[in-house]
Every structure is written in C-alpha cells, then in structure tokens.
PDB file of N, CA and C in Angstrom:
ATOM      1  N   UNK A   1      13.769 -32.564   4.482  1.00  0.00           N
ATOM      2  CA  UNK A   1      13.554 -31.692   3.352  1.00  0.00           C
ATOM      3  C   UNK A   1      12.448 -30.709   3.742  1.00  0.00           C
ATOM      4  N   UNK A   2      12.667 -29.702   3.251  1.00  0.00           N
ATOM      5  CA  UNK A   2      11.805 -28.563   3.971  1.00  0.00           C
ATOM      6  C   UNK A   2      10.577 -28.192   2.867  1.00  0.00           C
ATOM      7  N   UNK A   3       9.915 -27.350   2.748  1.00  0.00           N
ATOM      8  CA  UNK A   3       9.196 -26.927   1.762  1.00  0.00           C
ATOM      9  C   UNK A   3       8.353 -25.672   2.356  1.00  0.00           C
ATOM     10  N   UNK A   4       8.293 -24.321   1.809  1.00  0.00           N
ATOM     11  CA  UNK A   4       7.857 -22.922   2.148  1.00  0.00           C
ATOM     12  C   UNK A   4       6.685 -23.211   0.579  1.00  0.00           C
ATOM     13  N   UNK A   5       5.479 -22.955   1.434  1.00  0.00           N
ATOM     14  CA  UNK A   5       4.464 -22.803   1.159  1.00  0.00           C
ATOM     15  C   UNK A   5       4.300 -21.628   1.525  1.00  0.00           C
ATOM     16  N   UNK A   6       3.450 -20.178   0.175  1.00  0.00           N
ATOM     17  CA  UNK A   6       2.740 -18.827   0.719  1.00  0.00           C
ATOM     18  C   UNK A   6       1.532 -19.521   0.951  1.00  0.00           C
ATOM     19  N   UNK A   7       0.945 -18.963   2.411  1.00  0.00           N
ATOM     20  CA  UNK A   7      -0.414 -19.263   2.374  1.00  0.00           C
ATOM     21  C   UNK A   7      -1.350 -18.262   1.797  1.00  0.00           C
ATOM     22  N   UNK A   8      -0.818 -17.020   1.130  1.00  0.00           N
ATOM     23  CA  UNK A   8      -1.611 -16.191   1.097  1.00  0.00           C
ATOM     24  C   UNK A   8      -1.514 -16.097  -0.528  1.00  0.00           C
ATOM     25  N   UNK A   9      -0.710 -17.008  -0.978  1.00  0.00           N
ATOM     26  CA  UNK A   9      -1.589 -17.453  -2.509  1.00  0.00           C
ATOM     27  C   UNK A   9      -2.095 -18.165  -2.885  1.00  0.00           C
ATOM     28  N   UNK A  10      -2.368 -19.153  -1.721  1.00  0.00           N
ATOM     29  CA  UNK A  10      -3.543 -20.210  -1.986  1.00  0.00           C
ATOM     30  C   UNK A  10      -4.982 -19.109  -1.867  1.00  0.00           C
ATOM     31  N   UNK A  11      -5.963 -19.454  -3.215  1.00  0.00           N
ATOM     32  CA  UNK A  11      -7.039 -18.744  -2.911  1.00  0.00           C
ATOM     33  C   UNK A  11      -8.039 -19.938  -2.300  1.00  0.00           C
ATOM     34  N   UNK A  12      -8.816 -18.478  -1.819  1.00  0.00           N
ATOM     35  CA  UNK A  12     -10.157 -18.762  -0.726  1.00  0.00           C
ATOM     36  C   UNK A  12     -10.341 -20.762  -1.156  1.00  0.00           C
ATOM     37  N   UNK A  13     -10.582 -20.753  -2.549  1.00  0.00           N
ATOM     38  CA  UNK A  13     -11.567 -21.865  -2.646  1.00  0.00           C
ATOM     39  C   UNK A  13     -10.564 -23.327  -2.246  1.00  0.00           C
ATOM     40  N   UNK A  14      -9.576 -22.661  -2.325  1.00  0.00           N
ATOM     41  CA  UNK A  14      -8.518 -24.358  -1.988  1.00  0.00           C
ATOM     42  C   UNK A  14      -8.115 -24.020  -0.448  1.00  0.00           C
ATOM     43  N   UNK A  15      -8.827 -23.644  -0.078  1.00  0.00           N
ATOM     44  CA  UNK A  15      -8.761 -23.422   2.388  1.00  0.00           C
ATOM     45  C   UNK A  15      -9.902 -24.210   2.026  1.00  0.00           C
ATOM     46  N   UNK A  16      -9.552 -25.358   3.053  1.00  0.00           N
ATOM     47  CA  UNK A  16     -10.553 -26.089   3.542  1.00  0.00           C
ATOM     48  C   UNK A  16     -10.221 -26.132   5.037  1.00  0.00           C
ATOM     49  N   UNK A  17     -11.204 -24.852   5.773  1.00  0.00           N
ATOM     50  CA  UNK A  17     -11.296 -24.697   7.155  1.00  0.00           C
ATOM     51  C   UNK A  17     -11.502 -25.708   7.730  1.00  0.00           C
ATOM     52  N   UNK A  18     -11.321 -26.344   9.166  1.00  0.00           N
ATOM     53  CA  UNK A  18     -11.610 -27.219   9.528  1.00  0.00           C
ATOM     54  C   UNK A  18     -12.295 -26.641  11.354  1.00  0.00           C
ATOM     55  N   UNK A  19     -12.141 -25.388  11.770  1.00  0.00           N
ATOM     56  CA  UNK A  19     -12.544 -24.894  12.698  1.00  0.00           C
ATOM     57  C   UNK A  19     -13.172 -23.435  12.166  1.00  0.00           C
ATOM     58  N   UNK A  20     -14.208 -22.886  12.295  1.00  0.00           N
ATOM     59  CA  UNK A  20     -14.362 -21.567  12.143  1.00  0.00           C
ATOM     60  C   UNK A  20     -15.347 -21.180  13.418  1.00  0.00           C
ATOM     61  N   UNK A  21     -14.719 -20.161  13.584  1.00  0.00           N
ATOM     62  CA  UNK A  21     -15.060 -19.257  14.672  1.00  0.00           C
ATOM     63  C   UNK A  21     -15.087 -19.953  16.337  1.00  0.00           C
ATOM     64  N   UNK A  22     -14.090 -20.687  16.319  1.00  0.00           N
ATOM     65  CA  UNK A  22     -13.793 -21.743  17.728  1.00  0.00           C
ATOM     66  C   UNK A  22     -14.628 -23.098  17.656  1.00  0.00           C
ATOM     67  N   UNK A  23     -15.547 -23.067  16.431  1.00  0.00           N
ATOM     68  CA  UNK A  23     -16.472 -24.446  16.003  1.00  0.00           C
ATOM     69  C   UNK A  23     -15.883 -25.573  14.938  1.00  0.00           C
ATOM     70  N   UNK A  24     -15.761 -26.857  15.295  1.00  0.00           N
ATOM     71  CA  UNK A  24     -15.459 -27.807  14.579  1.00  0.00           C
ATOM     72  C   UNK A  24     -16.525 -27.777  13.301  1.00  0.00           C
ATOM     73  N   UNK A  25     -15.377 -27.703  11.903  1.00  0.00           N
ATOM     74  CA  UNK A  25     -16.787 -28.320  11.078  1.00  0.00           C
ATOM     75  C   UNK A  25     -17.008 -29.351  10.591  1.00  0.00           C
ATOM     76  N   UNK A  26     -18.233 -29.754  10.366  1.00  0.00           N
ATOM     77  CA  UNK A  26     -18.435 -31.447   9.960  1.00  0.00           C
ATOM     78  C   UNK A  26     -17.804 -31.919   9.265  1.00  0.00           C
ATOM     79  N   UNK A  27     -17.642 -33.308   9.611  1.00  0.00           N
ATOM     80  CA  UNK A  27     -16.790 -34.200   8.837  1.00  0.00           C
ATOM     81  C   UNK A  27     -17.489 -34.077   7.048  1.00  0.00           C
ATOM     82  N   UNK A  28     -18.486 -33.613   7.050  1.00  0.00           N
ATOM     83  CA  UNK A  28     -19.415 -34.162   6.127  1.00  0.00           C
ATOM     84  C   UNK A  28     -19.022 -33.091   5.244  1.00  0.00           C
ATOM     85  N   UNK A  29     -18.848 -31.683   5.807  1.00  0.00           N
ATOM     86  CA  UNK A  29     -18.987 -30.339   5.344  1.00  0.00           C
ATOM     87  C   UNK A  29     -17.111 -30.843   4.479  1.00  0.00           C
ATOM     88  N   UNK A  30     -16.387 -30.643   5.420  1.00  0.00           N
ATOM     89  CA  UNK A  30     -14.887 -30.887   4.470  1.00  0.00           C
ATOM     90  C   UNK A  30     -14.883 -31.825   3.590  1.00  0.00           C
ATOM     91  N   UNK A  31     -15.658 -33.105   4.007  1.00  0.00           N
ATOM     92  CA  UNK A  31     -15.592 -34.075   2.578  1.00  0.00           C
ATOM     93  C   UNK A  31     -15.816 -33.354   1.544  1.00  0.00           C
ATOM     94  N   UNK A  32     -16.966 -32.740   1.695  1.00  0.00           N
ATOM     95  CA  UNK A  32     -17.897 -32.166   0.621  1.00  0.00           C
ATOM     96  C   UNK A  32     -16.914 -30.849  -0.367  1.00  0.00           C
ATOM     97  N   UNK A  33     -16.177 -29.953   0.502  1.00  0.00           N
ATOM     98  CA  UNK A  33     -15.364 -29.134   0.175  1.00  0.00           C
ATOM     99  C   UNK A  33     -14.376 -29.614  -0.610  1.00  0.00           C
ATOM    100  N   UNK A  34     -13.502 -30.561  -0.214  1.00  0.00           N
ATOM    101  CA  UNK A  34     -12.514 -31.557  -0.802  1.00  0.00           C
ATOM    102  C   UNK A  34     -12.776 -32.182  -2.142  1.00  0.00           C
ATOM    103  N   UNK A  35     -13.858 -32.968  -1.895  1.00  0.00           N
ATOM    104  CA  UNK A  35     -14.255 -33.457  -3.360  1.00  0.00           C
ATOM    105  C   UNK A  35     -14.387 -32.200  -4.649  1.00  0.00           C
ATOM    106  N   UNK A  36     -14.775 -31.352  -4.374  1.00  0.00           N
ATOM    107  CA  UNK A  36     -15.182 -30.502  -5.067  1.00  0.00           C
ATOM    108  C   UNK A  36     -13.466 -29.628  -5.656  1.00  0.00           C
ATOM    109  N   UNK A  37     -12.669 -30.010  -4.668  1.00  0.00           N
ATOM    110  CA  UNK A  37     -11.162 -29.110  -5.473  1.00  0.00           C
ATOM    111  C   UNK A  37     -10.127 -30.335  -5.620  1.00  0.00           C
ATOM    112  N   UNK A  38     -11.003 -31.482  -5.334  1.00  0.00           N
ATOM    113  CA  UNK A  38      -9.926 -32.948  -5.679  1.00  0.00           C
ATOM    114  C   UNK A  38      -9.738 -32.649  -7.103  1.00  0.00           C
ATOM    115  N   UNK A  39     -10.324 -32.578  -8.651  1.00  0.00           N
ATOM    116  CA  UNK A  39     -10.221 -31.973  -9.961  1.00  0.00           C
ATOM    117  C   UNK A  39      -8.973 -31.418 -10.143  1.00  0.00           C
ATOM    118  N   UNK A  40      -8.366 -30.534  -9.296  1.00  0.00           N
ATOM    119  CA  UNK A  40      -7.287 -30.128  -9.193  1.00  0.00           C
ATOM    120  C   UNK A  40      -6.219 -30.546  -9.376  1.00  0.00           C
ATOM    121  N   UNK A  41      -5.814 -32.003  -8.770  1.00  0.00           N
ATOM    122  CA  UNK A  41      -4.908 -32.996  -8.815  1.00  0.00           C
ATOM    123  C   UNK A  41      -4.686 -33.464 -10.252  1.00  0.00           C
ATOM    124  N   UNK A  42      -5.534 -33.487 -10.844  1.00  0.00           N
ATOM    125  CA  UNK A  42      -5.228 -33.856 -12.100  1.00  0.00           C
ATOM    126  C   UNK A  42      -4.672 -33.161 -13.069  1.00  0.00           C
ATOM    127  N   UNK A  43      -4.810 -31.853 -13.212  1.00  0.00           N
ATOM    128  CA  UNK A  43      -4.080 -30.770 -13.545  1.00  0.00           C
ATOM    129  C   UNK A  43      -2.480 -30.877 -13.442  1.00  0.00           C
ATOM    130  N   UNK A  44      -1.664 -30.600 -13.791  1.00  0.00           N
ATOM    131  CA  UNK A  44       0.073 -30.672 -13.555  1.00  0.00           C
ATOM    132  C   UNK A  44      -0.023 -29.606 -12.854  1.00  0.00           C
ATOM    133  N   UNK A  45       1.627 -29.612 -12.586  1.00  0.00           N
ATOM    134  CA  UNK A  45       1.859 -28.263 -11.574  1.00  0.00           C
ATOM    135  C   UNK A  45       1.902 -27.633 -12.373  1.00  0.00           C
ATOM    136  N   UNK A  46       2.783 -27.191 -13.703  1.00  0.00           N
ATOM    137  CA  UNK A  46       2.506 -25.816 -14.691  1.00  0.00           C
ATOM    138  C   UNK A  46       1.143 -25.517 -14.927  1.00  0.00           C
ATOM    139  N   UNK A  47       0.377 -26.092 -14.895  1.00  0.00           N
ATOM    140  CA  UNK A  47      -1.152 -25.557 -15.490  1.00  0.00           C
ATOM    141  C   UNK A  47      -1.886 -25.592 -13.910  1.00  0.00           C
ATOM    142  N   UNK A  48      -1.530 -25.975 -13.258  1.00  0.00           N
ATOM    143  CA  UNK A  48      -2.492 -26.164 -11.587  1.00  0.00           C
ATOM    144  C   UNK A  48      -1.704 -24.454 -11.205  1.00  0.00           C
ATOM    145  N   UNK A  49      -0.608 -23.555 -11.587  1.00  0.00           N
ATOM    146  CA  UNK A  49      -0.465 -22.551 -11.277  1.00  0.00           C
ATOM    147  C   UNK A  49      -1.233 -21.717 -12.203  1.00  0.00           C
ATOM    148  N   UNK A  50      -0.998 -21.488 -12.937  1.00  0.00           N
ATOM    149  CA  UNK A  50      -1.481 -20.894 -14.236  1.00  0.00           C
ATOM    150  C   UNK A  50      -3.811 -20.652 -13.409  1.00  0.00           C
ATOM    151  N   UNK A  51      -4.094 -21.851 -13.399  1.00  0.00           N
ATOM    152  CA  UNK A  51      -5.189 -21.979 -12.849  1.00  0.00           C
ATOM    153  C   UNK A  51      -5.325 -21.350 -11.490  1.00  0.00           C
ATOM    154  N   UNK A  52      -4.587 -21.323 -10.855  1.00  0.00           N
ATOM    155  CA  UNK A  52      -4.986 -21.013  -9.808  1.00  0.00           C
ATOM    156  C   UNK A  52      -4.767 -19.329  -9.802  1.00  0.00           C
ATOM    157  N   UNK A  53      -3.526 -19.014 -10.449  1.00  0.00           N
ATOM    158  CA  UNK A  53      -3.196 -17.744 -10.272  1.00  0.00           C
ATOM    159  C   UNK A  53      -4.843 -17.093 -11.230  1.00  0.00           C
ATOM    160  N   UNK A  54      -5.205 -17.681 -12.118  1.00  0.00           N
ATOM    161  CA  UNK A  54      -6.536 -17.193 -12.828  1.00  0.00           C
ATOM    162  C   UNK A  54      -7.325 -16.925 -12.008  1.00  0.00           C
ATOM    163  N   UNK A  55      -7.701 -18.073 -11.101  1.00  0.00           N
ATOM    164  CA  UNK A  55      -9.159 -18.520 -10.049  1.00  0.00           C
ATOM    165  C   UNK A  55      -8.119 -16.670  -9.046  1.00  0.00           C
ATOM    166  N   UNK A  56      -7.381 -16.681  -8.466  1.00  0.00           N
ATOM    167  CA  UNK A  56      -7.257 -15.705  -7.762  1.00  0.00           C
ATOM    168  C   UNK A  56      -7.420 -13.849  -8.119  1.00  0.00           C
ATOM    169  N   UNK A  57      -6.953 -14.099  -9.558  1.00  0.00           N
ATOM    170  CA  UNK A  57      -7.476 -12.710 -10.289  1.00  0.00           C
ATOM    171  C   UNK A  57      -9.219 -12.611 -10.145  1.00  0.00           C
ATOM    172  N   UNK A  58      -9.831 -13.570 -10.139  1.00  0.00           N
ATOM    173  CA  UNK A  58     -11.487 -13.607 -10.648  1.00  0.00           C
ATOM    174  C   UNK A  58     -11.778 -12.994  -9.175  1.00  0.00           C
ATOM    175  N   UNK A  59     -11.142 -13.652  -7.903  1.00  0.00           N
ATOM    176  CA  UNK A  59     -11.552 -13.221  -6.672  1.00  0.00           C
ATOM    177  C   UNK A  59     -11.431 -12.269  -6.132  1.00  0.00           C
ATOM    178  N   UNK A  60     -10.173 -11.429  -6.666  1.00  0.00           N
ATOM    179  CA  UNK A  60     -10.065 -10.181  -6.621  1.00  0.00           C
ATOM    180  C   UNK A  60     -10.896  -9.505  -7.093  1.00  0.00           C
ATOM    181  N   UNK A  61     -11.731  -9.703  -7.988  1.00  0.00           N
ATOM    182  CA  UNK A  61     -12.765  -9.133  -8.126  1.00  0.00           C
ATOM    183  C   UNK A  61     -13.563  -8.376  -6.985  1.00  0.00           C
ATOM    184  N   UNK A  62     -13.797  -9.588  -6.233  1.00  0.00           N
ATOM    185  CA  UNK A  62     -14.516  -9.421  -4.938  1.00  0.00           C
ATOM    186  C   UNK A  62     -16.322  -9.908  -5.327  1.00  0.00           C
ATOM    187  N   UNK A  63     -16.412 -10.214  -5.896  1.00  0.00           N
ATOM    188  CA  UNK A  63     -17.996 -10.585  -6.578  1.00  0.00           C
ATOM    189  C   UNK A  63     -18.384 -11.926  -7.474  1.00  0.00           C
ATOM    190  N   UNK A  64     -19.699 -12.534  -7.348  1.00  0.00           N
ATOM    191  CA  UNK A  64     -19.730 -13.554  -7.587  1.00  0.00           C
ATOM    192  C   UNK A  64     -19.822 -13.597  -9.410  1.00  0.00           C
ATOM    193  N   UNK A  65     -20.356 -12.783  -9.938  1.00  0.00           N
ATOM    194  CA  UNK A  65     -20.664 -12.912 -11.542  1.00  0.00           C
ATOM    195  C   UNK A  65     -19.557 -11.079 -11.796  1.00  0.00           C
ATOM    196  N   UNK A  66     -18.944 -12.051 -13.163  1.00  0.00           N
ATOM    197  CA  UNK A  66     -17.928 -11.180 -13.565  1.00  0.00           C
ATOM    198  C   UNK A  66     -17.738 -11.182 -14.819  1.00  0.00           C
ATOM    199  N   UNK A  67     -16.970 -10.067 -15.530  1.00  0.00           N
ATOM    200  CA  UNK A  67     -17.369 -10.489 -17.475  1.00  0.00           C
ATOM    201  C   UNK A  67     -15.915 -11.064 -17.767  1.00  0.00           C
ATOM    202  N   UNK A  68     -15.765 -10.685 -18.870  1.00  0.00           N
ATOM    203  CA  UNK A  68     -14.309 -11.533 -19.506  1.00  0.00           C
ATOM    204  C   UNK A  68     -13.747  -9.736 -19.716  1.00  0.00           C
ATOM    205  N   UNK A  69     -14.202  -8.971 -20.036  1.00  0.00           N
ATOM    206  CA  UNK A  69     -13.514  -7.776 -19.790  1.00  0.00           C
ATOM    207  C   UNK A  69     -13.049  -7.217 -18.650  1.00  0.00           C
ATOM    208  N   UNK A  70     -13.548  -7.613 -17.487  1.00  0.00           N
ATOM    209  CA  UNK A  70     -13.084  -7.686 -16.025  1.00  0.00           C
ATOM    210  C   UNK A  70     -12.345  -8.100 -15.842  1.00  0.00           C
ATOM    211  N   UNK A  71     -11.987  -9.302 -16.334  1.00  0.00           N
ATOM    212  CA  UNK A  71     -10.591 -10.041 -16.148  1.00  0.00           C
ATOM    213  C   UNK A  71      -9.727  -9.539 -17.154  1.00  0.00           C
ATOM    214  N   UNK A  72      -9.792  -9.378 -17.893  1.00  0.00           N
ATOM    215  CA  UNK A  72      -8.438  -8.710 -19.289  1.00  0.00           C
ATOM    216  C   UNK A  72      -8.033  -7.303 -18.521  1.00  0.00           C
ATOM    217  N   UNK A  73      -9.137  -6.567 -18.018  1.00  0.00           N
ATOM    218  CA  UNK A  73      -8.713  -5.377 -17.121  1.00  0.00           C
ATOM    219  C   UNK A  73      -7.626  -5.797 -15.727  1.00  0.00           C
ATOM    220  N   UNK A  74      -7.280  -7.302 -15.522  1.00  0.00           N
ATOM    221  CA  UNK A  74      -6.414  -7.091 -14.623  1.00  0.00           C
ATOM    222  C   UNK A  74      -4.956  -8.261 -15.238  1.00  0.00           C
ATOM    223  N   UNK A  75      -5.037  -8.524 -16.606  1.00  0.00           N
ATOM    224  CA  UNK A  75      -4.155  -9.564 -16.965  1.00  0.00           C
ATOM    225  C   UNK A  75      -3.081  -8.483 -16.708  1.00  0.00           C
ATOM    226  N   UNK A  76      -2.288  -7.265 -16.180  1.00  0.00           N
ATOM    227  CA  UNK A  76      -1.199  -7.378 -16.053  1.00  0.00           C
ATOM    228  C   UNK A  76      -0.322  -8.054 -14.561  1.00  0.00           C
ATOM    229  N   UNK A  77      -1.416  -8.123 -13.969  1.00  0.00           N
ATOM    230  CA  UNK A  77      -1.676  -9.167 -12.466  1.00  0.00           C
ATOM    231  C   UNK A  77      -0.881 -10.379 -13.300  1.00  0.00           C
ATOM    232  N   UNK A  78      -1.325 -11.061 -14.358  1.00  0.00           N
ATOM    233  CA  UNK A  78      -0.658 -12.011 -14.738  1.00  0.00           C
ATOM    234  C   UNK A  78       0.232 -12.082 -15.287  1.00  0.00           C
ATOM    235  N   UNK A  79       0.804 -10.836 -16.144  1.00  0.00           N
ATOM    236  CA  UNK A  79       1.954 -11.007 -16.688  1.00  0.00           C
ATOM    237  C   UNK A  79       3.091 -10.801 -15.810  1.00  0.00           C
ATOM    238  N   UNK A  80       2.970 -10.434 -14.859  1.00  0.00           N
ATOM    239  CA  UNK A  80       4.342 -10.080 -13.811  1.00  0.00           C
ATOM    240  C   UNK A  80       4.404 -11.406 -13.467  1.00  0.00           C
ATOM    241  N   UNK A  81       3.383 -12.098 -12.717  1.00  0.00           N
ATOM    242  CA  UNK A  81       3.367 -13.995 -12.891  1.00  0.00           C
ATOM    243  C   UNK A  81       3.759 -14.350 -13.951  1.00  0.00           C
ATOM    244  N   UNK A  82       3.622 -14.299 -14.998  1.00  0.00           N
ATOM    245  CA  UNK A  82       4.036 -15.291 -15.982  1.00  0.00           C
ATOM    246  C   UNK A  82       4.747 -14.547 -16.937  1.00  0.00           C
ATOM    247  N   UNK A  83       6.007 -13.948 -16.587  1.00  0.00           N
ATOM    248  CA  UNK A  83       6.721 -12.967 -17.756  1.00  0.00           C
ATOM    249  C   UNK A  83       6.931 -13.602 -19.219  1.00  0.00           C
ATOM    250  N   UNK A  84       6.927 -14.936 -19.357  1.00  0.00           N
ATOM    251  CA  UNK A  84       7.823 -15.389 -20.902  1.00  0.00           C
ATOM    252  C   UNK A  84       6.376 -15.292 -21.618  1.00  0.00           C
ATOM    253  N   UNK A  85       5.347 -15.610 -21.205  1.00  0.00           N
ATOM    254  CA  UNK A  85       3.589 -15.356 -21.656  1.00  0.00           C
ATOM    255  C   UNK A  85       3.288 -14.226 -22.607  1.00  0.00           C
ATOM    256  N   UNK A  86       3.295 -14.523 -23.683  1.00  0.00           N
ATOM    257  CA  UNK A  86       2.969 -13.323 -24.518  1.00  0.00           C
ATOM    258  C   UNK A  86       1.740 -13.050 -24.747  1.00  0.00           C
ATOM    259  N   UNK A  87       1.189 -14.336 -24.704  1.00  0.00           N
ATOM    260  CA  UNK A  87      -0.408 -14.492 -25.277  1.00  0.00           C
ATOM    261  C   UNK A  87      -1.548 -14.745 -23.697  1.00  0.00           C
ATOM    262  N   UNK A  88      -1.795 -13.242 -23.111  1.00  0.00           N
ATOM    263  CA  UNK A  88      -2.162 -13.303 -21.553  1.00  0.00           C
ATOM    264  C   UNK A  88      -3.534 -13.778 -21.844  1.00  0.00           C
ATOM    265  N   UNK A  89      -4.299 -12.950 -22.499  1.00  0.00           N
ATOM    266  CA  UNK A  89      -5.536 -13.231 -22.308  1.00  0.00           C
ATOM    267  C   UNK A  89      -6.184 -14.748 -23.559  1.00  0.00           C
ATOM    268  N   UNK A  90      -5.134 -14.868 -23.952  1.00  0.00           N
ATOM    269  CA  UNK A  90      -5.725 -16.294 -24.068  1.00  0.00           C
ATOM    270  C   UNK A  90      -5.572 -17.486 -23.267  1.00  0.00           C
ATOM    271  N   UNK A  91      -4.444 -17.173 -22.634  1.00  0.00           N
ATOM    272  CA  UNK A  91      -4.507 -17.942 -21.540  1.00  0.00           C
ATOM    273  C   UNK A  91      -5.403 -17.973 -20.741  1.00  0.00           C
ATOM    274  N   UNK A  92      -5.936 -16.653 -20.335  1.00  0.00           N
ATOM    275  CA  UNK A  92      -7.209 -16.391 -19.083  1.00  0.00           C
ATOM    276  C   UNK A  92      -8.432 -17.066 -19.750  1.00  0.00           C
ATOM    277  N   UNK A  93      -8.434 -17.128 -21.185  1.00  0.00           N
ATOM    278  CA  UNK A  93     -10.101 -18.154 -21.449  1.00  0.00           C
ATOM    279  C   UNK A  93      -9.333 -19.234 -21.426  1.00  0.00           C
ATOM    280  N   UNK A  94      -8.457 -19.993 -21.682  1.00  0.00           N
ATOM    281  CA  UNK A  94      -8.333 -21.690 -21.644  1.00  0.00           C
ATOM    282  C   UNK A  94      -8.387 -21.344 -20.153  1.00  0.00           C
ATOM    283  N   UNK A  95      -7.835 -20.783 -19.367  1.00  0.00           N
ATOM    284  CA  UNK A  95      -7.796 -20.939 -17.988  1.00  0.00           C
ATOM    285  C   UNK A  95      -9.452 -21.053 -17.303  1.00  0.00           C
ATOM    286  N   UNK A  96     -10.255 -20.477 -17.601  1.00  0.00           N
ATOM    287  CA  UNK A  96     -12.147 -19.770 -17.082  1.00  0.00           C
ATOM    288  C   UNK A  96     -12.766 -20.964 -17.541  1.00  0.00           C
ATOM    289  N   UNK A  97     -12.119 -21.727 -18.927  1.00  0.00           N
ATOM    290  CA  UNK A  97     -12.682 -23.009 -19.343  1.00  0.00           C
ATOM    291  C   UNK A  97     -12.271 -23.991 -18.469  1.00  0.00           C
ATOM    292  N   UNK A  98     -11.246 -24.378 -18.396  1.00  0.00           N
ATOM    293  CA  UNK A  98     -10.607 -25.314 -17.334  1.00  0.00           C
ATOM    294  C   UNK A  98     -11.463 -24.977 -15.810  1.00  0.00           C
ATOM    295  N   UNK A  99     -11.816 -24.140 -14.957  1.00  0.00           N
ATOM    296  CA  UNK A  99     -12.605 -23.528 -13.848  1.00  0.00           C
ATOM    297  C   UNK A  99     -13.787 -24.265 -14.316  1.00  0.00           C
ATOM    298  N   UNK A 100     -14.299 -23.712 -15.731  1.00  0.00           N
ATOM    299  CA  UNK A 100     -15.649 -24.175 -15.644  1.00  0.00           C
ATOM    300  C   UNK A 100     -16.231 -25.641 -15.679  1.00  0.00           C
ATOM    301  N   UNK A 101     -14.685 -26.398 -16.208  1.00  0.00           N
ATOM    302  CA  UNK A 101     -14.619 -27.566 -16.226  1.00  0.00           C
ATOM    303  C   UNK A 101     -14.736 -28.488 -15.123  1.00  0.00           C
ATOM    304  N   UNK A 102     -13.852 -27.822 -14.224  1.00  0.00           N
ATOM    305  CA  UNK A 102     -13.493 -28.344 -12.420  1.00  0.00           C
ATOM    306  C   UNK A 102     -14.842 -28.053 -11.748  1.00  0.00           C
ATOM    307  N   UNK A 103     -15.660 -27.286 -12.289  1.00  0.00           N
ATOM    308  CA  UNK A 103     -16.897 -26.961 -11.203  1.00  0.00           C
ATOM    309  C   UNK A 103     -17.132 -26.069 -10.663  1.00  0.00           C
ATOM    310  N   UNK A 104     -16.098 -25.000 -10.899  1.00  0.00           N
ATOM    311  CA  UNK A 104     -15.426 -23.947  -9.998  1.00  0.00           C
ATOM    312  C   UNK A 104     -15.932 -22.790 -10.425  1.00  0.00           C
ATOM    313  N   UNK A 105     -16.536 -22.574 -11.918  1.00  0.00           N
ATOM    314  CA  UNK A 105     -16.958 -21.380 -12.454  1.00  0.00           C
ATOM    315  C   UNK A 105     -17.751 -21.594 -13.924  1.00  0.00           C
ATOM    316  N   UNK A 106     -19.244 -20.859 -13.705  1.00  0.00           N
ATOM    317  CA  UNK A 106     -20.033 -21.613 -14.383  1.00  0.00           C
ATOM    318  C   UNK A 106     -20.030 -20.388 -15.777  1.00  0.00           C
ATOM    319  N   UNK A 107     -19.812 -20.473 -17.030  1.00  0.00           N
ATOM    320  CA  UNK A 107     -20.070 -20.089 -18.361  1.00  0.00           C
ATOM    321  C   UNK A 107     -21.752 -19.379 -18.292  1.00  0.00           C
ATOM    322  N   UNK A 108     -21.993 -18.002 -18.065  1.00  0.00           N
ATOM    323  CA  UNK A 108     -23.286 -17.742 -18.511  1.00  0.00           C
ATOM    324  C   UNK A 108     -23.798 -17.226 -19.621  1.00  0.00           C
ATOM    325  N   UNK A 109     -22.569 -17.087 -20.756  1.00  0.00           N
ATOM    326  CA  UNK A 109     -22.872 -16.314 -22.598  1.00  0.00           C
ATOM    327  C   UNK A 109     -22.329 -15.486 -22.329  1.00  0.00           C
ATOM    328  N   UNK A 110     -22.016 -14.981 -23.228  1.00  0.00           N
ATOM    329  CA  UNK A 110     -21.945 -13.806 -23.773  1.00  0.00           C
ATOM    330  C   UNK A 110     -20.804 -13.017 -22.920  1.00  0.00           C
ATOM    331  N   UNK A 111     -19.729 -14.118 -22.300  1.00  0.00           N
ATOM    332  CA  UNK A 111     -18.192 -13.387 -22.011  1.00  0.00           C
ATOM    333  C   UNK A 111     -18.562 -13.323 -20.146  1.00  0.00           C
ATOM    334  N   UNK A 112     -19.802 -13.911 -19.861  1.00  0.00           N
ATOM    335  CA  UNK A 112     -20.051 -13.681 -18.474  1.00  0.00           C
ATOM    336  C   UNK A 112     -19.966 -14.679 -17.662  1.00  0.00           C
ATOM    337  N   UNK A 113     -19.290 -15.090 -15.977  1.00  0.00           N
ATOM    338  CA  UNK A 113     -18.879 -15.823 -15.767  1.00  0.00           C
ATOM    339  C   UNK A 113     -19.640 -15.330 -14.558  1.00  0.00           C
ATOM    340  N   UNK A 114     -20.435 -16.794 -13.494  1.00  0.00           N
ATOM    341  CA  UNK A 114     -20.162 -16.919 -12.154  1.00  0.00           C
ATOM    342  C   UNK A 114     -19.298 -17.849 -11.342  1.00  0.00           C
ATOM    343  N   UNK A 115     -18.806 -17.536 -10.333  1.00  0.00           N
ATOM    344  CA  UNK A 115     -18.084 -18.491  -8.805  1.00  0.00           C
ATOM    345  C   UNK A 115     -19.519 -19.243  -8.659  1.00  0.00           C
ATOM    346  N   UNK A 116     -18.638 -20.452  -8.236  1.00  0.00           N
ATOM    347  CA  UNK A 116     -19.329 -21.340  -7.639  1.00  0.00           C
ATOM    348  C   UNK A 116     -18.866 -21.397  -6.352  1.00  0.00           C
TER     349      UNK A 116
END
C-alpha cells in the first residue's frame, strides 16, 4: 500500500531535522522537538488538518508575533482549503486556541498572538 505525502505542507514546526548542515543533531535536541508536537496525535485527522493548515497561514506570515487581523487578511488561503466552510474566521480562533493549547502559540490580549 502506498501513501503520497506533500512535504511541502507539512509546516516548519512538524520537520524534525535530524542532520543540519552535514551535523547530526542530538538525540536530546529531537526528543525535545517531538515531545513538544506529540499534542498533535490527539487531535483527529479532520481537525489535525484544519490545525495545521492554520499553524501554516500564521507562518506565512514570516514573523514571530502576529494579530488576529493578520490572519483574517489571509483566510481566503483557507477557504480554497476548506470550500464547504462558511464560517472561516471562526474557525481560525478555535484553531489559534487549539495552537495555544498544544504549546505552539502563546495568547498575548488583545487579538495578539506569538510562535513558539
């Protein structure tokens, strides 16, 4: 049984390098990486996409602290993903909550969000 994985929609934070730049990295360093997107698993696959396709809009950003109007400025990124979705940007806050839940993105008030 086969299975086609894009690697280029897995975002940054779910690569867990294991060589960078011709250097092995510590056993200690990937544990550490791993634990931190194990959270994930628990999620289903409908909502582990939904999440992830979120976590990948935020990165497009390109920056570590971002508002909630930053992201509504790119929910049509999500509606071509998720056509039957009527209700985008409520999805994108249950989605930023769920992130902030996993560890992945910390709540700073007032609609403002950092990457962890």
């Amino acid at each position: 049984m086969g299975c086609n994985i894009v690697l280029s929609n897995i975002p940054p934070d779910a690569r867990i390098p294991l060589v960078i730049e011709g250097r092995p990295v510590t056993a200690r360093v990937v544990r550490e990486r791993y634990a931190r997107l194990r959270p994930l698993e628990q999620l289903g696959i409908d909502k582990r996409g939904w999440t992830l396709d979120v976590l990948n809009v935020v990165r497009s950003l390109g920056k570590r602290e971002f508002s909630l109007p930053e992201i509504y400025s790119l929910e049509n990124q999500l509606a071509r993903l998720h056509p039957r979705n009527r209700h985008i940007r409520d999805k994108i806050r249950q989605q930023l909550q769920v992130l902030r839940d996993l560890g992945l993105v910390g709540f700073l008030g007032r609609g403002r969000y950092r990457l962890f």
